[in-house]
PDBML (XML) file of the C-alpha atoms, coordinates in Angstrom:
<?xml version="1.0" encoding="UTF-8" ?>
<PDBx:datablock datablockName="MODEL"
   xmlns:PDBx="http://pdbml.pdb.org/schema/pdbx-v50.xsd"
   xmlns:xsi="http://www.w3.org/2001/XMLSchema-instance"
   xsi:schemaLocation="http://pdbml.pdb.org/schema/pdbx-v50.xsd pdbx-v50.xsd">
   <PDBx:atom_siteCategory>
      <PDBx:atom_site id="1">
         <PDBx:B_iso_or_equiv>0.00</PDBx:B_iso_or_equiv>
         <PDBx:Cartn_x>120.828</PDBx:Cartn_x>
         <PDBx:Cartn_y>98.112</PDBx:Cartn_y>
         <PDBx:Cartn_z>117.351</PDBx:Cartn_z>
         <PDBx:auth_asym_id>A</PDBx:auth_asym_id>
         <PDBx:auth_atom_id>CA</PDBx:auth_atom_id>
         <PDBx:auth_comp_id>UNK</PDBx:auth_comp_id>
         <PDBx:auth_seq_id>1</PDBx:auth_seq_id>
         <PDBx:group_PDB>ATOM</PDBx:group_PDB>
         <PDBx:label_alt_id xsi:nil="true" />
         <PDBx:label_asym_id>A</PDBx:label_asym_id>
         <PDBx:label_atom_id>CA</PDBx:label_atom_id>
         <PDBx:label_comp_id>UNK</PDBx:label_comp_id>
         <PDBx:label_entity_id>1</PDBx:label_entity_id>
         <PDBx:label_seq_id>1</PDBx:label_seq_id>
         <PDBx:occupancy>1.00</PDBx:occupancy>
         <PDBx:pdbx_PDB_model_num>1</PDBx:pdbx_PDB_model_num>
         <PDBx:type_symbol>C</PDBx:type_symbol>
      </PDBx:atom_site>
      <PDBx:atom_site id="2">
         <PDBx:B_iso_or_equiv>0.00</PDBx:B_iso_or_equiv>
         <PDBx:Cartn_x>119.571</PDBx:Cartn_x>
         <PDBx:Cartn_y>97.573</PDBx:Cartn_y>
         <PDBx:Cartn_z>113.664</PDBx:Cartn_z>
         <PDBx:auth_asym_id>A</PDBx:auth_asym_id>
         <PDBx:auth_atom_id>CA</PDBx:auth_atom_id>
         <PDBx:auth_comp_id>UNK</PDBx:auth_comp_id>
         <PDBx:auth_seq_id>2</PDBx:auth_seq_id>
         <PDBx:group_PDB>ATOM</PDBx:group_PDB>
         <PDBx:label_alt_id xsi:nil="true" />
         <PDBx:label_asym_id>A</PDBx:label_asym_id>
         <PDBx:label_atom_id>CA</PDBx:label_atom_id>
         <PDBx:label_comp_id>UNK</PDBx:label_comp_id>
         <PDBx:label_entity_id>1</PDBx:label_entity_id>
         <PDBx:label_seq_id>2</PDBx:label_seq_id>
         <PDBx:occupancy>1.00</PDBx:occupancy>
         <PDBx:pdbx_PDB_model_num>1</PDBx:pdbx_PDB_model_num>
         <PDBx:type_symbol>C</PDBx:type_symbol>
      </PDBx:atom_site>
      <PDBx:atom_site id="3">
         <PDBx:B_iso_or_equiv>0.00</PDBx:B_iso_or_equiv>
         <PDBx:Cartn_x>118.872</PDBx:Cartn_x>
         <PDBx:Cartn_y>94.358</PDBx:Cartn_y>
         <PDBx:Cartn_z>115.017</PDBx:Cartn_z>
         <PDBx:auth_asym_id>A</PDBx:auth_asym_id>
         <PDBx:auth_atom_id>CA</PDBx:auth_atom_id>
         <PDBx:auth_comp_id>UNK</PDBx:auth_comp_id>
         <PDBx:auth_seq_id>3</PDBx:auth_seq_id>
         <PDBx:group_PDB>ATOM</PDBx:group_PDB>
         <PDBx:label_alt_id xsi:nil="true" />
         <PDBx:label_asym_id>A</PDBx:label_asym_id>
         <PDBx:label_atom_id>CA</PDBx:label_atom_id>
         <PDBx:label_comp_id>UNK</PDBx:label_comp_id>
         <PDBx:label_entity_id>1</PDBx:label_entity_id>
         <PDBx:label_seq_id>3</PDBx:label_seq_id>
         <PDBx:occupancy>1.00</PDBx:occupancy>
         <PDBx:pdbx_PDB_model_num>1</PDBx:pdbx_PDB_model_num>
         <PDBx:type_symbol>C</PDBx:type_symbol>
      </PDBx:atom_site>
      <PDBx:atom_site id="4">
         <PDBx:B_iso_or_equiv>0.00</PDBx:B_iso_or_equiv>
         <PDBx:Cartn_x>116.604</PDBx:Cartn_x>
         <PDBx:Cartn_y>95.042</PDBx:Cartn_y>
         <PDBx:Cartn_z>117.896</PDBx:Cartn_z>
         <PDBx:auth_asym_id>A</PDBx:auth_asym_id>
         <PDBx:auth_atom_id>CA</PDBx:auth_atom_id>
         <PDBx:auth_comp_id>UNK</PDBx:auth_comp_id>
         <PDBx:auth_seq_id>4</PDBx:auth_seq_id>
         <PDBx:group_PDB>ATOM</PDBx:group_PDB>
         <PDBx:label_alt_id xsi:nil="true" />
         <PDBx:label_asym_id>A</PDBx:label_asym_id>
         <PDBx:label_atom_id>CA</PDBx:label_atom_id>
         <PDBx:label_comp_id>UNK</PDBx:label_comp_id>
         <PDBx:label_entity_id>1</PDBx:label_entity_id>
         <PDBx:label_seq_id>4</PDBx:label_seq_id>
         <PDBx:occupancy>1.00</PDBx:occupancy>
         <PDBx:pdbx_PDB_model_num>1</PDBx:pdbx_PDB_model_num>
         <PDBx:type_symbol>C</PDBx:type_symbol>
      </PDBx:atom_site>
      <PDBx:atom_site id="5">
         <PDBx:B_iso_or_equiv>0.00</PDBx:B_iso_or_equiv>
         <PDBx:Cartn_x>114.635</PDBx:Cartn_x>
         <PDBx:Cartn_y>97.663</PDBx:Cartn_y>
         <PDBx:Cartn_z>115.900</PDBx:Cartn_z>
         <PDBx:auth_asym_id>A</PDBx:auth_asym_id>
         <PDBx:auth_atom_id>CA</PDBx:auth_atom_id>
         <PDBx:auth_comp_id>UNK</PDBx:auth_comp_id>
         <PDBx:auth_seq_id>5</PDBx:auth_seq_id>
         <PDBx:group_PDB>ATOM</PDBx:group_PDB>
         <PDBx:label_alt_id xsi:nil="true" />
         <PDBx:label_asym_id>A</PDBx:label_asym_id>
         <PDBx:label_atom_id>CA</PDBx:label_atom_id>
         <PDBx:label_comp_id>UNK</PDBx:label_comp_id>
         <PDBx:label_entity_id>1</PDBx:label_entity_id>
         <PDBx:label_seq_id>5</PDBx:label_seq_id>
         <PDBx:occupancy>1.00</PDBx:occupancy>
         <PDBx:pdbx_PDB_model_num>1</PDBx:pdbx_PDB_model_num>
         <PDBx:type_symbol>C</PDBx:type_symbol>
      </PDBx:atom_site>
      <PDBx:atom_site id="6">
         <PDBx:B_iso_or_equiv>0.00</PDBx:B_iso_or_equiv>
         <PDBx:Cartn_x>114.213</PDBx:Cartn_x>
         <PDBx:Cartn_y>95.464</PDBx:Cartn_y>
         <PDBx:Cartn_z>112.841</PDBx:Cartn_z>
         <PDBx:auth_asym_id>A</PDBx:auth_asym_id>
         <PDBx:auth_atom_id>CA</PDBx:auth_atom_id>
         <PDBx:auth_comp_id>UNK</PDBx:auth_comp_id>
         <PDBx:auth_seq_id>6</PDBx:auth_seq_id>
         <PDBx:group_PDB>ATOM</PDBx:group_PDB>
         <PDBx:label_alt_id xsi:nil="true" />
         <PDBx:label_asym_id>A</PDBx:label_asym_id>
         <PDBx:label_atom_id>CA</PDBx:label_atom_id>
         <PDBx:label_comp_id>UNK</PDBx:label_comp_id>
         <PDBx:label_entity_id>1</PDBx:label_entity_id>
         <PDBx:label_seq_id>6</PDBx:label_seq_id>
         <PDBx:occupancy>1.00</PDBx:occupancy>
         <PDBx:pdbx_PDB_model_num>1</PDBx:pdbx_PDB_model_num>
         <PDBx:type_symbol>C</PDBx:type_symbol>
      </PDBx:atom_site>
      <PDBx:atom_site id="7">
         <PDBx:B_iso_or_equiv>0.00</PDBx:B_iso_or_equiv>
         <PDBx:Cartn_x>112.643</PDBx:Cartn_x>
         <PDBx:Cartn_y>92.834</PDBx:Cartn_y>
         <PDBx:Cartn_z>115.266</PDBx:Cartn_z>
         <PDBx:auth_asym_id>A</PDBx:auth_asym_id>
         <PDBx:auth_atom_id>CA</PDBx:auth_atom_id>
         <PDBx:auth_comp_id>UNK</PDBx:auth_comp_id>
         <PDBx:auth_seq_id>7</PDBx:auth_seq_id>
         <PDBx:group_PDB>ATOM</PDBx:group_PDB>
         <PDBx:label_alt_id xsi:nil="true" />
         <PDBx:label_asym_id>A</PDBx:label_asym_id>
         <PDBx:label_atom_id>CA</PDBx:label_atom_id>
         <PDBx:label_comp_id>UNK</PDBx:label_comp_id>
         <PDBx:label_entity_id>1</PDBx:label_entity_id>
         <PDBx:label_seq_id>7</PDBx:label_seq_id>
         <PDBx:occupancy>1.00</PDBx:occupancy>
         <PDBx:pdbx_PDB_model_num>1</PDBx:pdbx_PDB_model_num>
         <PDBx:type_symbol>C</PDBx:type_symbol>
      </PDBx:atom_site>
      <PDBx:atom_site id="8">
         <PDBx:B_iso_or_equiv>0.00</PDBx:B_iso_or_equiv>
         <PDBx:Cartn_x>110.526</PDBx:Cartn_x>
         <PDBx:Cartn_y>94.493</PDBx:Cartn_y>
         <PDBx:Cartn_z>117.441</PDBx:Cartn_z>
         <PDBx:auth_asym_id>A</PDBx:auth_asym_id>
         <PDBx:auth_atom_id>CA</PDBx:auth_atom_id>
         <PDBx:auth_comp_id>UNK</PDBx:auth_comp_id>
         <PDBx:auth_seq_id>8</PDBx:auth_seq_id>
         <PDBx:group_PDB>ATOM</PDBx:group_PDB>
         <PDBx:label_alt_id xsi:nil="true" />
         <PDBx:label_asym_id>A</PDBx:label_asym_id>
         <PDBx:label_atom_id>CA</PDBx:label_atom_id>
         <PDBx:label_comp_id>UNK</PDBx:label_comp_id>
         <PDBx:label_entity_id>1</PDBx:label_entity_id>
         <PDBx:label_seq_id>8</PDBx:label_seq_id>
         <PDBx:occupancy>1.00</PDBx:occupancy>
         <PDBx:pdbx_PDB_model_num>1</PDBx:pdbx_PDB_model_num>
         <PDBx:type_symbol>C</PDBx:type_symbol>
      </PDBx:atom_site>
      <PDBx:atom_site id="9">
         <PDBx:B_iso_or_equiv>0.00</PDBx:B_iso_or_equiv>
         <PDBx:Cartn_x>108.705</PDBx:Cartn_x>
         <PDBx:Cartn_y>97.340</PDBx:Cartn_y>
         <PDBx:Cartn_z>115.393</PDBx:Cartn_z>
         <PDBx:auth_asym_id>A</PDBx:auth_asym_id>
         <PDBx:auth_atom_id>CA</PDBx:auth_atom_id>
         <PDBx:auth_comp_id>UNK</PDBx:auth_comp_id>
         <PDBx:auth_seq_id>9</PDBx:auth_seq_id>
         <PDBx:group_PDB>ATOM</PDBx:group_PDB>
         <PDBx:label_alt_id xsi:nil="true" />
         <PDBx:label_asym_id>A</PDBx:label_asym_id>
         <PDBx:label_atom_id>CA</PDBx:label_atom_id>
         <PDBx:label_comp_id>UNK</PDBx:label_comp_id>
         <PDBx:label_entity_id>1</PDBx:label_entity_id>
         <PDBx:label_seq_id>9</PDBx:label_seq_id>
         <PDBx:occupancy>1.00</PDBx:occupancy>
         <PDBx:pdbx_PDB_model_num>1</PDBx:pdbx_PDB_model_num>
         <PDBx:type_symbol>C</PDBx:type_symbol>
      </PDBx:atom_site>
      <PDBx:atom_site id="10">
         <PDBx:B_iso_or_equiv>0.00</PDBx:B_iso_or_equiv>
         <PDBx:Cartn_x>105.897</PDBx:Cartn_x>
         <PDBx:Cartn_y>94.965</PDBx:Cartn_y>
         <PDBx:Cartn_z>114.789</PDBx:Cartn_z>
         <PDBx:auth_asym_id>A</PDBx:auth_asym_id>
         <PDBx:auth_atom_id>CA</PDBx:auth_atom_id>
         <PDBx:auth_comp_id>UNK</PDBx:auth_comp_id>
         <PDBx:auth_seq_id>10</PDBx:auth_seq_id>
         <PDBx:group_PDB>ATOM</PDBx:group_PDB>
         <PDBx:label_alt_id xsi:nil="true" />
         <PDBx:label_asym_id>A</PDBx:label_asym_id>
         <PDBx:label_atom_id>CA</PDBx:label_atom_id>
         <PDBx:label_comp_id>UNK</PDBx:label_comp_id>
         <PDBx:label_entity_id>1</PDBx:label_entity_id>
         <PDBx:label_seq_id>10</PDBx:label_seq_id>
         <PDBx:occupancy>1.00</PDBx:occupancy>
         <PDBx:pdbx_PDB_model_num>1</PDBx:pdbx_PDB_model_num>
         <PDBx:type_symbol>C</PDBx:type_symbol>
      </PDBx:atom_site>
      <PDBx:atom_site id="11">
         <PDBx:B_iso_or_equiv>0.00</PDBx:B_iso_or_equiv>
         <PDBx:Cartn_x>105.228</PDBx:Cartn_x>
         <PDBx:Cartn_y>94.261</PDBx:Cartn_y>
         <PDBx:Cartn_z>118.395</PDBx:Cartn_z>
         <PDBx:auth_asym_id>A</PDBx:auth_asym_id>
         <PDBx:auth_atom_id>CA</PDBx:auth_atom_id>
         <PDBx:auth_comp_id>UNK</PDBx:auth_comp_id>
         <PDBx:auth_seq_id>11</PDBx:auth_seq_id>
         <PDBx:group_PDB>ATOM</PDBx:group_PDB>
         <PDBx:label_alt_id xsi:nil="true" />
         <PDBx:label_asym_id>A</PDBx:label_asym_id>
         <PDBx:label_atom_id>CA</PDBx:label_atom_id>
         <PDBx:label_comp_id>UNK</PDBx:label_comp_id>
         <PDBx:label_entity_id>1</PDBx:label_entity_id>
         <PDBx:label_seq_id>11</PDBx:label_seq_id>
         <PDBx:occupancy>1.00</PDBx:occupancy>
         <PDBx:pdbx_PDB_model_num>1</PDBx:pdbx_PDB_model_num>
         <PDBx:type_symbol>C</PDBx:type_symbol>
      </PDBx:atom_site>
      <PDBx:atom_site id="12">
         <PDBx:B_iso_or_equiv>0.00</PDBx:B_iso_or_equiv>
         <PDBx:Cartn_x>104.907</PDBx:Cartn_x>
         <PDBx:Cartn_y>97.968</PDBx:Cartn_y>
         <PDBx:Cartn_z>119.035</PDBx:Cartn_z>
         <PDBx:auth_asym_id>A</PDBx:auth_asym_id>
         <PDBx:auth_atom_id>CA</PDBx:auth_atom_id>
         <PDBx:auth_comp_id>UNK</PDBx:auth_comp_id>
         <PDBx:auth_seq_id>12</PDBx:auth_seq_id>
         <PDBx:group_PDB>ATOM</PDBx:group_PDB>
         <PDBx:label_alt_id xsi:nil="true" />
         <PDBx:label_asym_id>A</PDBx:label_asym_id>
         <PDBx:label_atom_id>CA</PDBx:label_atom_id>
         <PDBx:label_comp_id>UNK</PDBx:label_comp_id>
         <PDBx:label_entity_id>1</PDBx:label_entity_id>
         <PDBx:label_seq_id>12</PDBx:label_seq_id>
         <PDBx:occupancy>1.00</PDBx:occupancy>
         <PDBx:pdbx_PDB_model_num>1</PDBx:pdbx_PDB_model_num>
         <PDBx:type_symbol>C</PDBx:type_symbol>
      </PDBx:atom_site>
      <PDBx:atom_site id="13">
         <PDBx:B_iso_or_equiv>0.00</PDBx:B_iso_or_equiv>
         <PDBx:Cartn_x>102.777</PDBx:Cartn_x>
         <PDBx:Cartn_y>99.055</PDBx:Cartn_y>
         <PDBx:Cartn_z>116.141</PDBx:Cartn_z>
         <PDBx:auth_asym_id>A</PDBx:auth_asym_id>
         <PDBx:auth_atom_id>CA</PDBx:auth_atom_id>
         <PDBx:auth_comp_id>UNK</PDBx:auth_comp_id>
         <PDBx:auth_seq_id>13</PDBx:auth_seq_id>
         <PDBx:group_PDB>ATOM</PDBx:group_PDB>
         <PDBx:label_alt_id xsi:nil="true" />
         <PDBx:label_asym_id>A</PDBx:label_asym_id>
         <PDBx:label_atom_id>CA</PDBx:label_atom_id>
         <PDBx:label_comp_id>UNK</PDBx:label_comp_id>
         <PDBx:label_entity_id>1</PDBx:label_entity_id>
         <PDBx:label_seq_id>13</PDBx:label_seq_id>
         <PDBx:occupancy>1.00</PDBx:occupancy>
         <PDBx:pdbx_PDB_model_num>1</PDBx:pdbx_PDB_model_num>
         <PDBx:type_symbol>C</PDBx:type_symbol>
      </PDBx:atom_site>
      <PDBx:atom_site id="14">
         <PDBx:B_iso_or_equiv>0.00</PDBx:B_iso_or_equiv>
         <PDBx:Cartn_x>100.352</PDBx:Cartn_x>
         <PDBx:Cartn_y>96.192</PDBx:Cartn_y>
         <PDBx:Cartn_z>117.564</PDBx:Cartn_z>
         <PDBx:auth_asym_id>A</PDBx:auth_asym_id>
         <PDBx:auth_atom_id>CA</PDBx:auth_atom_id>
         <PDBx:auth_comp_id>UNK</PDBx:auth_comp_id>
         <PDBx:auth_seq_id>14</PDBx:auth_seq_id>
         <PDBx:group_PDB>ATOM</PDBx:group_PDB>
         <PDBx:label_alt_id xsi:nil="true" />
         <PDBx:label_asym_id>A</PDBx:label_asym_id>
         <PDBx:label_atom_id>CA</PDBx:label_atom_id>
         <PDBx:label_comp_id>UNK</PDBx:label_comp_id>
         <PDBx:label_entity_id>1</PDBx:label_entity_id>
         <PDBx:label_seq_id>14</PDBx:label_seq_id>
         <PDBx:occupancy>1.00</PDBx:occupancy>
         <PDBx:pdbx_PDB_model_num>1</PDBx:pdbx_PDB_model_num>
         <PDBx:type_symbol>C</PDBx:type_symbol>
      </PDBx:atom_site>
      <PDBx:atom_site id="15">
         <PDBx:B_iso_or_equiv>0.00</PDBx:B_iso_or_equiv>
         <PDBx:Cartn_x>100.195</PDBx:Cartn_x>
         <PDBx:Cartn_y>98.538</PDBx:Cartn_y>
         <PDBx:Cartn_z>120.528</PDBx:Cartn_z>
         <PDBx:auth_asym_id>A</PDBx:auth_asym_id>
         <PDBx:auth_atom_id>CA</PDBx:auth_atom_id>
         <PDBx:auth_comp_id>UNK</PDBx:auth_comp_id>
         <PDBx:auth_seq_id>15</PDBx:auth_seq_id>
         <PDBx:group_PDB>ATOM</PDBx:group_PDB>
         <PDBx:label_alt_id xsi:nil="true" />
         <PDBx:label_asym_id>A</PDBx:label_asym_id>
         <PDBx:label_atom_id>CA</PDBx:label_atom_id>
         <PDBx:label_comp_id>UNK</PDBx:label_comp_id>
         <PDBx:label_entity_id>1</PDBx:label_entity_id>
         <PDBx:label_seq_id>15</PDBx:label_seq_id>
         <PDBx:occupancy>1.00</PDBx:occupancy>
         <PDBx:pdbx_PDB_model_num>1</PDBx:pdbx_PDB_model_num>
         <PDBx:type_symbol>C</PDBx:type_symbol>
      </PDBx:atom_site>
      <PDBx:atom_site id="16">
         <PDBx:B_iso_or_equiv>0.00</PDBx:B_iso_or_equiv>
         <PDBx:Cartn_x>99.955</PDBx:Cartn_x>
         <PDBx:Cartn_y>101.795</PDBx:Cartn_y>
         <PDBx:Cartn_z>118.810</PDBx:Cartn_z>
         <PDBx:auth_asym_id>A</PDBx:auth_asym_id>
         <PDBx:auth_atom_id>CA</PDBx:auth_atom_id>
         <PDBx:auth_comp_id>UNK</PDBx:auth_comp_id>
         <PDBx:auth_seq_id>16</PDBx:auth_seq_id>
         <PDBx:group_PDB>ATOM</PDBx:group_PDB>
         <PDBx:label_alt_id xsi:nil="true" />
         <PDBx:label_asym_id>A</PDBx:label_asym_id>
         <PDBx:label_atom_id>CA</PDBx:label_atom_id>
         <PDBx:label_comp_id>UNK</PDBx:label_comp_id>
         <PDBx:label_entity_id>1</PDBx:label_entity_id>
         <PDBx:label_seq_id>16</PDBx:label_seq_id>
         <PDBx:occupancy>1.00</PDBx:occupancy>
         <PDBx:pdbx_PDB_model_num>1</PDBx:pdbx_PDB_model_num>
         <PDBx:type_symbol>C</PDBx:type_symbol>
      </PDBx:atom_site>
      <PDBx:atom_site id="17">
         <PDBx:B_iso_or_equiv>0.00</PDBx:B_iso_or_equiv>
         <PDBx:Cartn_x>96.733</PDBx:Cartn_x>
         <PDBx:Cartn_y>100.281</PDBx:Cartn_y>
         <PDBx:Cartn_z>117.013</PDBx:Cartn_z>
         <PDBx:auth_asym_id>A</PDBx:auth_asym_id>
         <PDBx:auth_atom_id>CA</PDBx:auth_atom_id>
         <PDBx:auth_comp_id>UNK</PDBx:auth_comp_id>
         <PDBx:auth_seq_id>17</PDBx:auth_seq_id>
         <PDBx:group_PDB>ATOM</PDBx:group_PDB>
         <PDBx:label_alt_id xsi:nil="true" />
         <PDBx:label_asym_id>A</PDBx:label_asym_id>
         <PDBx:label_atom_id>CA</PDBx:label_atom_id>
         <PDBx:label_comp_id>UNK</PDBx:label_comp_id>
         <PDBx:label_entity_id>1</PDBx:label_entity_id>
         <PDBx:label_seq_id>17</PDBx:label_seq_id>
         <PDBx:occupancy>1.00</PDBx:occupancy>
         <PDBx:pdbx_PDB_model_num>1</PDBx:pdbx_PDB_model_num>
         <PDBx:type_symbol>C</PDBx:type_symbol>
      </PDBx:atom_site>
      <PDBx:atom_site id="18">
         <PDBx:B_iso_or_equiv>0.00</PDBx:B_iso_or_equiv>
         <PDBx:Cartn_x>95.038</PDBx:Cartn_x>
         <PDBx:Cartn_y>99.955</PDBx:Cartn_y>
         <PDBx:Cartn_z>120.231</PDBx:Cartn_z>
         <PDBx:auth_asym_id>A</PDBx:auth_asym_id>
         <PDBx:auth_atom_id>CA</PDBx:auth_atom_id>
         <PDBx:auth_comp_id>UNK</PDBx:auth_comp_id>
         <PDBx:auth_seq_id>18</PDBx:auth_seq_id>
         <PDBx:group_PDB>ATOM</PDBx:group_PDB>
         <PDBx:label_alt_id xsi:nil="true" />
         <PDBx:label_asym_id>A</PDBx:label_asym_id>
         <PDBx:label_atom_id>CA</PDBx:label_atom_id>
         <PDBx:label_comp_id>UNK</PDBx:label_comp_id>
         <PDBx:label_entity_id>1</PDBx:label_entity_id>
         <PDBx:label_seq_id>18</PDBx:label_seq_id>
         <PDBx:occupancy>1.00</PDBx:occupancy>
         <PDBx:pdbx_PDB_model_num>1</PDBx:pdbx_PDB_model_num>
         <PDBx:type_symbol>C</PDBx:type_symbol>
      </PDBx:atom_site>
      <PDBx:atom_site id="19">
         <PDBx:B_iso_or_equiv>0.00</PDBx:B_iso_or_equiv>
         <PDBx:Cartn_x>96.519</PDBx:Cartn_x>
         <PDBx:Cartn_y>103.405</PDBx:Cartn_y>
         <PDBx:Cartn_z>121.816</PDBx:Cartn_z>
         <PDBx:auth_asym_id>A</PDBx:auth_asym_id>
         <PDBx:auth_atom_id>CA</PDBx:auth_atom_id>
         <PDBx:auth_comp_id>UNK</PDBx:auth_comp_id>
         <PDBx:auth_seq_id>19</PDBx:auth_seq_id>
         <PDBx:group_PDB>ATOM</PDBx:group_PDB>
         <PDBx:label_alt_id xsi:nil="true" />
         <PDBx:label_asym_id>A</PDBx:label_asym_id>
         <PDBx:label_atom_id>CA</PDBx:label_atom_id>
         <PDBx:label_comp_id>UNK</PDBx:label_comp_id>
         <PDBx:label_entity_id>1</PDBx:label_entity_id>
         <PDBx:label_seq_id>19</PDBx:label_seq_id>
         <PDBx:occupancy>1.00</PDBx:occupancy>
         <PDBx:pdbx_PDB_model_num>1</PDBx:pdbx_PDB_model_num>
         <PDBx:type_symbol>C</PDBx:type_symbol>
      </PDBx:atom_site>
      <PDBx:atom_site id="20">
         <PDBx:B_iso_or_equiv>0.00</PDBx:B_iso_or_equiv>
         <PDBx:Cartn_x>94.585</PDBx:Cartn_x>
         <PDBx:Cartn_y>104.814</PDBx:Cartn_y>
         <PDBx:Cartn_z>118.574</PDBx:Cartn_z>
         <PDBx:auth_asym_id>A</PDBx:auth_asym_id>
         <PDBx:auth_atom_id>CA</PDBx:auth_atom_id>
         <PDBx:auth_comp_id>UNK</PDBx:auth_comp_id>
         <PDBx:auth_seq_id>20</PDBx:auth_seq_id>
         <PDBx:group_PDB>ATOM</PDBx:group_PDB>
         <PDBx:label_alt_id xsi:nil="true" />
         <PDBx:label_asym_id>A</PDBx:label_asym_id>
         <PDBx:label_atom_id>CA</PDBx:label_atom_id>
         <PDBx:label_comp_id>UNK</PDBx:label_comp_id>
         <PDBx:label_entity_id>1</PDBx:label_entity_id>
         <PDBx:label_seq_id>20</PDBx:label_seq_id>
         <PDBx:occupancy>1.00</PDBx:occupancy>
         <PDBx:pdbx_PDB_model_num>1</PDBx:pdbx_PDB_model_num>
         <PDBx:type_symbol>C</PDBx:type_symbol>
      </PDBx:atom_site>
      <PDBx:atom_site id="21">
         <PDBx:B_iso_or_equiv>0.00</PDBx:B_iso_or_equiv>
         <PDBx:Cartn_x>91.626</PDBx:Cartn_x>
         <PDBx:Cartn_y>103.381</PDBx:Cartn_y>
         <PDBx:Cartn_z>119.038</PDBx:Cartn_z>
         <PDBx:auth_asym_id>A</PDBx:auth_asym_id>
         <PDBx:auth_atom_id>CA</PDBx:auth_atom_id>
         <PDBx:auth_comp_id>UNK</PDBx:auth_comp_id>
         <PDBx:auth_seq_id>21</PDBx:auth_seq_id>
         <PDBx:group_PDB>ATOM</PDBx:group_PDB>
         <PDBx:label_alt_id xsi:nil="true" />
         <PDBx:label_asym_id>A</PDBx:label_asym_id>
         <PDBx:label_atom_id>CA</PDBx:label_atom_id>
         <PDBx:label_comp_id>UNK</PDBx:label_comp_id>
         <PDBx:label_entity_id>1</PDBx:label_entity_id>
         <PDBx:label_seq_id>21</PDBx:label_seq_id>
         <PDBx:occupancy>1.00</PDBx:occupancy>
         <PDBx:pdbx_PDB_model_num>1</PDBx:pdbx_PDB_model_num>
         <PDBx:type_symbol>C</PDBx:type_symbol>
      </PDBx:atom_site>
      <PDBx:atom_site id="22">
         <PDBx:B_iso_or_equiv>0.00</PDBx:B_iso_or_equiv>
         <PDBx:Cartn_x>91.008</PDBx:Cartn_x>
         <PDBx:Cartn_y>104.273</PDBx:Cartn_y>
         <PDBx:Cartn_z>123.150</PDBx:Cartn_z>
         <PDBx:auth_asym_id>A</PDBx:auth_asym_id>
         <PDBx:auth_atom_id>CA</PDBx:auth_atom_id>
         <PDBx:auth_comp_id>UNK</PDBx:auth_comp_id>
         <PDBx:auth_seq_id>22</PDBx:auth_seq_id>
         <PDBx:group_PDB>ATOM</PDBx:group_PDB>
         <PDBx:label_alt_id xsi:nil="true" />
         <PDBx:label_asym_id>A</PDBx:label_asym_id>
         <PDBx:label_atom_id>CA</PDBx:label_atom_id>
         <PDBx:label_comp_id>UNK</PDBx:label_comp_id>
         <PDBx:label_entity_id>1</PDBx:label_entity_id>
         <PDBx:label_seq_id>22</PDBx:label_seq_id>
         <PDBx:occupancy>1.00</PDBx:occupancy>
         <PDBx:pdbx_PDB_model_num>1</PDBx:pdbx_PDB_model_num>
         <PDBx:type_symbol>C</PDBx:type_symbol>
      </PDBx:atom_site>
      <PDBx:atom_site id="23">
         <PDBx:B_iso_or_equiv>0.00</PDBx:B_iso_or_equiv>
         <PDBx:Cartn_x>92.668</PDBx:Cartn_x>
         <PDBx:Cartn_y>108.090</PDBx:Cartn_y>
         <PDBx:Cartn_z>122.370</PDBx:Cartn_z>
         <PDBx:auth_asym_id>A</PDBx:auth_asym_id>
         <PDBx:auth_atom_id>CA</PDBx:auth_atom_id>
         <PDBx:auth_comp_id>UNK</PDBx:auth_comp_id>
         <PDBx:auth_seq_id>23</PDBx:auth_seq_id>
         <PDBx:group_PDB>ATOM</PDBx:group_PDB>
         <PDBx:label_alt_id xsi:nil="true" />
         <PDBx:label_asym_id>A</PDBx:label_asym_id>
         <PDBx:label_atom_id>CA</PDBx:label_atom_id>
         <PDBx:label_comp_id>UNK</PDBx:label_comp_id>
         <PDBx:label_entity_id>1</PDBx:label_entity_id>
         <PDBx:label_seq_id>23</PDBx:label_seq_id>
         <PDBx:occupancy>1.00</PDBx:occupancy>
         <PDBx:pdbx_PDB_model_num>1</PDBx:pdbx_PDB_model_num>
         <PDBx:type_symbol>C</PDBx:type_symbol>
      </PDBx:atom_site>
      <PDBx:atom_site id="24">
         <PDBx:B_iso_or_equiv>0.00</PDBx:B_iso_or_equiv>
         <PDBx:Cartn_x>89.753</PDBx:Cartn_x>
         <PDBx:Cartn_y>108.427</PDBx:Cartn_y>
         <PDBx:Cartn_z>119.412</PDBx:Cartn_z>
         <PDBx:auth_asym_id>A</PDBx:auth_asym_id>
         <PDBx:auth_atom_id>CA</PDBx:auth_atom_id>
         <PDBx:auth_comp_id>UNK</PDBx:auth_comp_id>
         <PDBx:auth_seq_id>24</PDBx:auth_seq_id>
         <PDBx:group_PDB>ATOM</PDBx:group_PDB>
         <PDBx:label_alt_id xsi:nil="true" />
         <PDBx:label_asym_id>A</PDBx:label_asym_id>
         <PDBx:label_atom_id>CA</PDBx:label_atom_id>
         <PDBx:label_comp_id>UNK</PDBx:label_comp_id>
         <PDBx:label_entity_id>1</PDBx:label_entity_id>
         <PDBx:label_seq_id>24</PDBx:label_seq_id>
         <PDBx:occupancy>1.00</PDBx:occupancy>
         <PDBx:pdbx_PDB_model_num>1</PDBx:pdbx_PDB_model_num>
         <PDBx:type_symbol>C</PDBx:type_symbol>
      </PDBx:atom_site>
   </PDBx:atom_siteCategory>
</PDBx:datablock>
């Protein structure tokens, strides 16, 4: 599990950049 989250919390924060952008 340390694994998985070390590995794919780049991938999400990619996302959250664009969620921030269409929410403001």
């Amino acid at each position: 599990y340390l694994n998985v989250m070390v590995l794919s919390w780049k991938s999400a924060l990619c996302i959250g950049s664009l969620a921030f952008l269409y929410t403001v």
